[in-house]
Protein backbone atom coordinates (compact mmCIF):
# COMPACT_ATOMS: atom_id res chain seq x y z
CA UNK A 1 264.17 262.99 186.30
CA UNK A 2 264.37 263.19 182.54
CA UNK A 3 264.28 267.09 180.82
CA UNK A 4 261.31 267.83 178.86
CA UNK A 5 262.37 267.79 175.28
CA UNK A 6 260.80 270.98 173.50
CA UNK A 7 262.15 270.64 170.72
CA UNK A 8 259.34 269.52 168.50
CA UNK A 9 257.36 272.78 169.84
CA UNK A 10 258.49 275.02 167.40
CA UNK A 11 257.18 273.13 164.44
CA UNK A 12 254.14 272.01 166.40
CA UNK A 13 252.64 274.98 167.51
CA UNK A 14 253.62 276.71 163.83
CA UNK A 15 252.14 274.19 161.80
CA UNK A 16 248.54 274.38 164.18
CA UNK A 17 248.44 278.21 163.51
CA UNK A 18 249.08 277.50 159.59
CA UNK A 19 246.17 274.94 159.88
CA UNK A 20 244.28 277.16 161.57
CA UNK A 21 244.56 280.32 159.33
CA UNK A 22 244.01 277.90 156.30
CA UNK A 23 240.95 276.25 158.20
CA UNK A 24 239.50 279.69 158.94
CA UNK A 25 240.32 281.24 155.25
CA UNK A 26 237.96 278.18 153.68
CA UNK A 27 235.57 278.79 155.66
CA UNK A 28 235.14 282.37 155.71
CA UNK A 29 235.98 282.55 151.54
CA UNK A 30 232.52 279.57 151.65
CA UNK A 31 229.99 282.79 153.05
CA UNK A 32 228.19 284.79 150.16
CA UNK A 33 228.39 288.54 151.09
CA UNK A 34 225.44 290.58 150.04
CA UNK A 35 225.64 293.26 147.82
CA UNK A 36 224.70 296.68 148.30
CA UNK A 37 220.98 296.71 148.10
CA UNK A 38 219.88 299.19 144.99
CA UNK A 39 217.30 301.21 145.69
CA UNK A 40 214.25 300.44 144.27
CA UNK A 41 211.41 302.37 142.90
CA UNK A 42 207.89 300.91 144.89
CA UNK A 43 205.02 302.67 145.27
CA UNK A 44 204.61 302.42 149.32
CA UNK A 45 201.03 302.22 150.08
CA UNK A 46 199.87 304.28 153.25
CA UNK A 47 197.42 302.63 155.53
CA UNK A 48 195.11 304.40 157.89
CA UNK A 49 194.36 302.90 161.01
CA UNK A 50 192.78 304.31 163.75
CA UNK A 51 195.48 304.41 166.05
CA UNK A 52 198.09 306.46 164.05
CA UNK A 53 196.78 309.54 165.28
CA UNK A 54 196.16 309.08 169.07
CA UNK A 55 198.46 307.20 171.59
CA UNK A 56 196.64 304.18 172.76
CA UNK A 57 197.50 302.44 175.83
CA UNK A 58 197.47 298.75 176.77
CA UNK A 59 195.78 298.02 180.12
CA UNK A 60 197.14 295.00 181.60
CA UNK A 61 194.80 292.81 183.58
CA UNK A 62 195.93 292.81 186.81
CA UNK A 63 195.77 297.12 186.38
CA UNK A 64 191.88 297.06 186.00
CA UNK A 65 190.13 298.09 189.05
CA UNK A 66 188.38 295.38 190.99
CA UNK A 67 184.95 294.78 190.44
């Protein structure tokens, strides 16, 4: 039964973790990375509803008593 010849594994598995670090630098140097946002001066407008100042619950239906 022949040996397996390993010699070739060397270069192999080196040159598919070159690729693969080249591959990945392209791709990650392709994403636009956002800037810090600046902060902004906006006039934030405050809207009164009614249920800002009281807790309100949500009755589900199958909660209601039976009629």
């Amino acid at each position: 039964m022949p040996q397996l010849d390993t010699s070739t594994w060397f270069v192999t598995i080196l040159s598919m973790v070159i690729t693969l670090f080249i591959m990945f630098q392209l791709k990650i140097s392709k994403h636009y990375y956002y800037h810090k946002p600046e902060l902004s001066v906006h006039t934030l407008q405050k809207h009164t509803t009614p249920w800002e100042n009281k807790w309100t619950k949500i009755y589900l239906p199958h909660l209601l008593p039976l009629q």
